[in-house]
C-alpha atoms as a PDB file:
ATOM      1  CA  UNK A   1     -16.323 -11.607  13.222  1.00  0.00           C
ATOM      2  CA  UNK A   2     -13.667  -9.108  12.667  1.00  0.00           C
ATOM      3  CA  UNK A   3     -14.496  -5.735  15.443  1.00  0.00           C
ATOM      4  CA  UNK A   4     -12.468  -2.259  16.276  1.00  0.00           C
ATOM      5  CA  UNK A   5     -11.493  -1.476  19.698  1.00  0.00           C
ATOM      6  CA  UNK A   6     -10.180   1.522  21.180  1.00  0.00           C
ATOM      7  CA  UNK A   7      -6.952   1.340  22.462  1.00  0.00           C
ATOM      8  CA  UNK A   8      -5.702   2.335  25.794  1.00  0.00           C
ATOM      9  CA  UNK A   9      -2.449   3.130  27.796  1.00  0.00           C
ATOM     10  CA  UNK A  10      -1.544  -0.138  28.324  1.00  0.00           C
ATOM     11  CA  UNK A  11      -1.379  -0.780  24.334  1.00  0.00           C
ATOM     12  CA  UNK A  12       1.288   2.027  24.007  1.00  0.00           C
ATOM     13  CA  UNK A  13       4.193  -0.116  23.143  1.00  0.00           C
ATOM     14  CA  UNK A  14       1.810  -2.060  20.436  1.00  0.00           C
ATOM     15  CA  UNK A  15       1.013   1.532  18.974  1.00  0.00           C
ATOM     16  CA  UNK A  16       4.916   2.013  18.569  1.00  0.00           C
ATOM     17  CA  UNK A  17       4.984  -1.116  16.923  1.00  0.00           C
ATOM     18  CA  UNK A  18       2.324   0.173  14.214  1.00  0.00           C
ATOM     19  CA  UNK A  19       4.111   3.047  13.798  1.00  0.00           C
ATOM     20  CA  UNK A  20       7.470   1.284  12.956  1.00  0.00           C
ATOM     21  CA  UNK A  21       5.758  -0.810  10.631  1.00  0.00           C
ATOM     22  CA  UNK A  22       4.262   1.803   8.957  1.00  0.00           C
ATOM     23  CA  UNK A  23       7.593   3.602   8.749  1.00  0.00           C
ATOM     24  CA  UNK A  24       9.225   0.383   7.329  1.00  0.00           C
ATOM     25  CA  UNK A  25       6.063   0.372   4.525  1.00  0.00           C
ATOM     26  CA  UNK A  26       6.832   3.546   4.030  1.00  0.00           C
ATOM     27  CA  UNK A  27      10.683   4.080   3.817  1.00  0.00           C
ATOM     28  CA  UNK A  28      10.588   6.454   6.661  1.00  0.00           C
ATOM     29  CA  UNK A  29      11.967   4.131   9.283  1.00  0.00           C
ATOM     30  CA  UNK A  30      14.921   6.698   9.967  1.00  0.00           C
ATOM     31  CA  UNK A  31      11.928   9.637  10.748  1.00  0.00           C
ATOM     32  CA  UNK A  32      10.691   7.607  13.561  1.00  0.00           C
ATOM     33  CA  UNK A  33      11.414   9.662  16.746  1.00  0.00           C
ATOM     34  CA  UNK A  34       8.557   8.464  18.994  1.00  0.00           C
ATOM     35  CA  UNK A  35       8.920   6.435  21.962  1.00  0.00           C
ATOM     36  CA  UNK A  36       6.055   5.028  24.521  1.00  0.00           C
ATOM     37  CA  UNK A  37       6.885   8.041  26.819  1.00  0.00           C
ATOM     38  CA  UNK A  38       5.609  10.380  24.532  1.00  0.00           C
ATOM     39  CA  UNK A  39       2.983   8.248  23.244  1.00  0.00           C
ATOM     40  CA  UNK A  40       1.923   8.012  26.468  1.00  0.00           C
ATOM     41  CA  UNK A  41       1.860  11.463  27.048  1.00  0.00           C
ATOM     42  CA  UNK A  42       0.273  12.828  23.860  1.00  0.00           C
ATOM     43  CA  UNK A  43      -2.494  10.190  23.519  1.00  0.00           C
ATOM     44  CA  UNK A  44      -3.488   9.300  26.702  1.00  0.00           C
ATOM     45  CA  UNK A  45      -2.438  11.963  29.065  1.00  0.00           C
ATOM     46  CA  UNK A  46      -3.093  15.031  27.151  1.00  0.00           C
ATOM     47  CA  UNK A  47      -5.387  13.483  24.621  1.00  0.00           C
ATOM     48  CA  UNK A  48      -4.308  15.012  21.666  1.00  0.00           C
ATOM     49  CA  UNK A  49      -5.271  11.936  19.338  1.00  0.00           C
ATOM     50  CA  UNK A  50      -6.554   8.305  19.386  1.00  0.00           C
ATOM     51  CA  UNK A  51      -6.207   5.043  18.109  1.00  0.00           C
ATOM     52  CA  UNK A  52      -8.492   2.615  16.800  1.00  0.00           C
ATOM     53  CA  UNK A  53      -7.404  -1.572  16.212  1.00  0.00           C
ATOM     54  CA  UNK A  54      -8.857  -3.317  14.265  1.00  0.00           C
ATOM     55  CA  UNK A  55      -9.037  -6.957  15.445  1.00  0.00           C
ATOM     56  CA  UNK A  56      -9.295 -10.730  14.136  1.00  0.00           C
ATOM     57  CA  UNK A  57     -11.752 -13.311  15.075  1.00  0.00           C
ATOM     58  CA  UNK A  58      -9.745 -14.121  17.342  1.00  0.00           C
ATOM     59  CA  UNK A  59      -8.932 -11.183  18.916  1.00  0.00           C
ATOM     60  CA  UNK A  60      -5.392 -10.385  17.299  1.00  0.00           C
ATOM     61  CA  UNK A  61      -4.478  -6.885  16.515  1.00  0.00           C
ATOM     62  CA  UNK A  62      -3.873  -6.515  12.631  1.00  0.00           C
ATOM     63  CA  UNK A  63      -4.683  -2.805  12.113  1.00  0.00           C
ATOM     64  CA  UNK A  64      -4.163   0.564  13.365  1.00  0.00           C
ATOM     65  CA  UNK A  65      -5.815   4.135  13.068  1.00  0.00           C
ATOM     66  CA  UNK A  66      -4.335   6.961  14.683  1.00  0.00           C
ATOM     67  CA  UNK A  67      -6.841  10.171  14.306  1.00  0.00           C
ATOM     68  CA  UNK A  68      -7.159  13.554  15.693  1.00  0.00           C
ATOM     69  CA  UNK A  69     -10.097  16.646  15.648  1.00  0.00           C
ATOM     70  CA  UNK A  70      -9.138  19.419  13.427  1.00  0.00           C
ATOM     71  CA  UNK A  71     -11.803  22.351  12.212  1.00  0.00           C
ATOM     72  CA  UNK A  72     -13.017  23.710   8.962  1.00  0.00           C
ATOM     73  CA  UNK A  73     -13.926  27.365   9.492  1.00  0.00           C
ATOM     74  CA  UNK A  74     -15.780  26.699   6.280  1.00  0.00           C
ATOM     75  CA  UNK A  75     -18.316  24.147   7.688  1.00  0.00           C
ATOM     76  CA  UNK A  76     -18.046  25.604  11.095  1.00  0.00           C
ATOM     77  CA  UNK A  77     -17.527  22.340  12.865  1.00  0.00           C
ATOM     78  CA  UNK A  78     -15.021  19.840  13.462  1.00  0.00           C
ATOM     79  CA  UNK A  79     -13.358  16.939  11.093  1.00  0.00           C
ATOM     80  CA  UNK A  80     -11.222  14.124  11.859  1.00  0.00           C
ATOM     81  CA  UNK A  81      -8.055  13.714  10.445  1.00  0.00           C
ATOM     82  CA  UNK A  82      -6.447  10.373   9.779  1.00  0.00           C
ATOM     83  CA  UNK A  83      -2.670  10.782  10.431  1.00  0.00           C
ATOM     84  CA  UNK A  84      -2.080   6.692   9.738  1.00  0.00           C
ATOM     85  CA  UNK A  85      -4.099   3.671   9.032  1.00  0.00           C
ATOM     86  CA  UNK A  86      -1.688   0.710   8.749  1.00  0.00           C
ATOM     87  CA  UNK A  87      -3.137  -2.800   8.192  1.00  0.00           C
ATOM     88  CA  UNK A  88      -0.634  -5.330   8.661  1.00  0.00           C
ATOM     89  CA  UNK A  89       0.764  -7.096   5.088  1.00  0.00           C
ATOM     90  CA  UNK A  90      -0.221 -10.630   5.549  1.00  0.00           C
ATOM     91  CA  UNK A  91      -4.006  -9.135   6.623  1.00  0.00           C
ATOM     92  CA  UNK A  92      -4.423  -6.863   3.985  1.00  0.00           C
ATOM     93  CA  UNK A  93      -7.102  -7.035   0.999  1.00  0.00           C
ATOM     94  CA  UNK A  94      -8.809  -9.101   3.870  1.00  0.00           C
ATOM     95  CA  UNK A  95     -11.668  -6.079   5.076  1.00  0.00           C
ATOM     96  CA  UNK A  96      -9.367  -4.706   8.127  1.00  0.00           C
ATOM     97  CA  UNK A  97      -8.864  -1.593   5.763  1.00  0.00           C
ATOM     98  CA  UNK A  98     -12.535  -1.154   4.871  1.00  0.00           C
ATOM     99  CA  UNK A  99     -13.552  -2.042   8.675  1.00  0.00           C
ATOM    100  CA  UNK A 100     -11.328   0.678  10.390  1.00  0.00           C
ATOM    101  CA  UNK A 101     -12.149   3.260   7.787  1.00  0.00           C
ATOM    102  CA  UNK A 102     -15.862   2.716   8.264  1.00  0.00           C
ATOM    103  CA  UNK A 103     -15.553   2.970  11.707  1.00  0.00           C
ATOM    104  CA  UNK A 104     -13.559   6.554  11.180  1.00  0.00           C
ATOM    105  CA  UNK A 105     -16.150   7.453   9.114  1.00  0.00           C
ATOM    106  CA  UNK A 106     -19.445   6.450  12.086  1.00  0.00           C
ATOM    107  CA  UNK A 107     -17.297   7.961  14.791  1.00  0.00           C
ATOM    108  CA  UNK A 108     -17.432  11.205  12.355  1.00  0.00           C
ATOM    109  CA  UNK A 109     -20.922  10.902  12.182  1.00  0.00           C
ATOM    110  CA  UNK A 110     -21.807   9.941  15.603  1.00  0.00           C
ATOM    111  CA  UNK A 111     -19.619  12.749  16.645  1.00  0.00           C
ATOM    112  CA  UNK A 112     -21.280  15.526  14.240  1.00  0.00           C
ATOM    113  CA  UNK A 113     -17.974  16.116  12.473  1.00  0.00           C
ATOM    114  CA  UNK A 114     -18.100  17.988   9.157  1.00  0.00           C
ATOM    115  CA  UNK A 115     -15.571  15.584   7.258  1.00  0.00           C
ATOM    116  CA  UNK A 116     -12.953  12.716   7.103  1.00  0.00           C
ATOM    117  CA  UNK A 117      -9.584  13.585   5.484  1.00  0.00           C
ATOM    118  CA  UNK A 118      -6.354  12.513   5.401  1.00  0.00           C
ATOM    119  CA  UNK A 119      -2.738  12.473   3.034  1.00  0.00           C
ATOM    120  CA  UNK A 120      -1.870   9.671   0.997  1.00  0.00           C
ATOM    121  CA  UNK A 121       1.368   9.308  -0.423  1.00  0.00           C
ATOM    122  CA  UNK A 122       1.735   9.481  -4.267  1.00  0.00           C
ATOM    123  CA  UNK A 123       3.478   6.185  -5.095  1.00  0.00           C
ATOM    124  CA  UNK A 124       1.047   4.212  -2.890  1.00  0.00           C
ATOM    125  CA  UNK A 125      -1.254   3.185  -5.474  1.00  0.00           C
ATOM    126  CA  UNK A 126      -3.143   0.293  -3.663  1.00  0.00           C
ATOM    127  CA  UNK A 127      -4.422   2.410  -0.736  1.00  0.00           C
ATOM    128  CA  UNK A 128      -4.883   5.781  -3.268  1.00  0.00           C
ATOM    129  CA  UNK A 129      -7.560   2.623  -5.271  1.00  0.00           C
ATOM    130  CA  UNK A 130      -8.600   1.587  -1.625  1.00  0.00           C
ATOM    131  CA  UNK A 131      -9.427   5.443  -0.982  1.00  0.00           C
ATOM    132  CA  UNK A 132     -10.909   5.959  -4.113  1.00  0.00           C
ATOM    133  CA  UNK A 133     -13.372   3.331  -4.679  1.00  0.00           C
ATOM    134  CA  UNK A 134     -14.841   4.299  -1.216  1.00  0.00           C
ATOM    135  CA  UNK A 135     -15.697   7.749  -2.622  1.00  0.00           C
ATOM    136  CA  UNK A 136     -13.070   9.864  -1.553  1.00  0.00           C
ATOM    137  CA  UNK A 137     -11.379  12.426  -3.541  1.00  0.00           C
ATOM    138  CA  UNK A 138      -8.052  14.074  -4.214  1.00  0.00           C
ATOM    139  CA  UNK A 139      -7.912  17.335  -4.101  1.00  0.00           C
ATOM    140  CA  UNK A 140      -5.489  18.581  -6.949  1.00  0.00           C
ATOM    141  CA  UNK A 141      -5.367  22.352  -5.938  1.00  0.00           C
ATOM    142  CA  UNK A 142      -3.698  21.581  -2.337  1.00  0.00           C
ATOM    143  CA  UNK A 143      -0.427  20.945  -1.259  1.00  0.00           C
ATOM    144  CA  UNK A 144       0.823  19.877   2.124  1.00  0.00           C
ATOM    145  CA  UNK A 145       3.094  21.924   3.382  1.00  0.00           C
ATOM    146  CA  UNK A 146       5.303  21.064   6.866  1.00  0.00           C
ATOM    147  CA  UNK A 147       7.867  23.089   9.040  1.00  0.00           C
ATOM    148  CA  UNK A 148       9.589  20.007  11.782  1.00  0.00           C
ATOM    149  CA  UNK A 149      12.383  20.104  13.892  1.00  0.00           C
ATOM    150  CA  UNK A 150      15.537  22.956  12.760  1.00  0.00           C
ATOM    151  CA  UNK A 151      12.847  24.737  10.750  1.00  0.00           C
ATOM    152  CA  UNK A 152      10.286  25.059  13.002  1.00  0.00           C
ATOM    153  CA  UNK A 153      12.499  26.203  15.406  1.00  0.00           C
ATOM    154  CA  UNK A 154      13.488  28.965  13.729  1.00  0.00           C
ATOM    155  CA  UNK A 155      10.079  29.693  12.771  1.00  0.00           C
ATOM    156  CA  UNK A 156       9.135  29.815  16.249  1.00  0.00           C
ATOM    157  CA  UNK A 157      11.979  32.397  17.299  1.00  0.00           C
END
């Protein structure tokens, strides 16, 4: 039976490898500035996010959530927010999807989180139909707006 386990330092380098994939999936592959220092460093020594794997019978690791708190001043409480969930292609449309967003969605409620949210790109049908037909909704009146690198430098002086 197909379970989620929480990863830990030592699966930094497998976390990477996620990541890639997802930036390969994704046509971002040239955005990709991580390495397993920082990983290392932002997940498991300051503890600024966490990753859930969703595993095979047999123990194989065939998807990845990555996830962080944020807060809605609205509900007063805090949310999750799923930066990337990343199933690999040959294990997809197989439950890994479903499996490690339920699991998001219990460790909101065990946690007393407010809501579950997360971006989508546009031209990703199959996983905006994946989102969808689990209930969740796009909201039409927000954009997401980022500063990164050159910008938010300058921003920041």
């Amino acid at each position: 039976m197909a379970q989620i386990r929480q990863a830990g330092i030592e699966d930094v380098e497998l976390i990477l490898s996620f990541i890639r994939q997802l930036a390969v999936f994704e046509h971002l592959e040239h955005e990709v500035v991580a390495t397993p220092e920082l990983l290392r460093e932002w997940l498991f020594e300051k503890k600024k996010a966490e990753v859930i794997f969703a595993l095979t019978d047999e123990g194989k690791e065939v998807g990845m959530a990555l996830f962080f708190h944020n807060f809605s001043t609205f509900l007063g409480r805090a949310g999750i927010y799923l930066e990337d969930l990343f199933v690999l292609p040959e294990y997809r449309k197989q439950g890994y999807g479903t499996l490690l967003l339920r699991s998001l969605a219990h460790i909101c409620a065990e946690r007393g989180c407010g809501r579950l949210e997360w971006s989508c790109l546009k031209w990703n049908s199959n996983a905006l139909r994946f989102y969808q037909a689990w209930g969740a909704q796009t909201l039409e009146d927000w954009v997401t707006l980022r500063v990164t690198r050159d910008t938010l430098q300058k921003l920041a002086n």
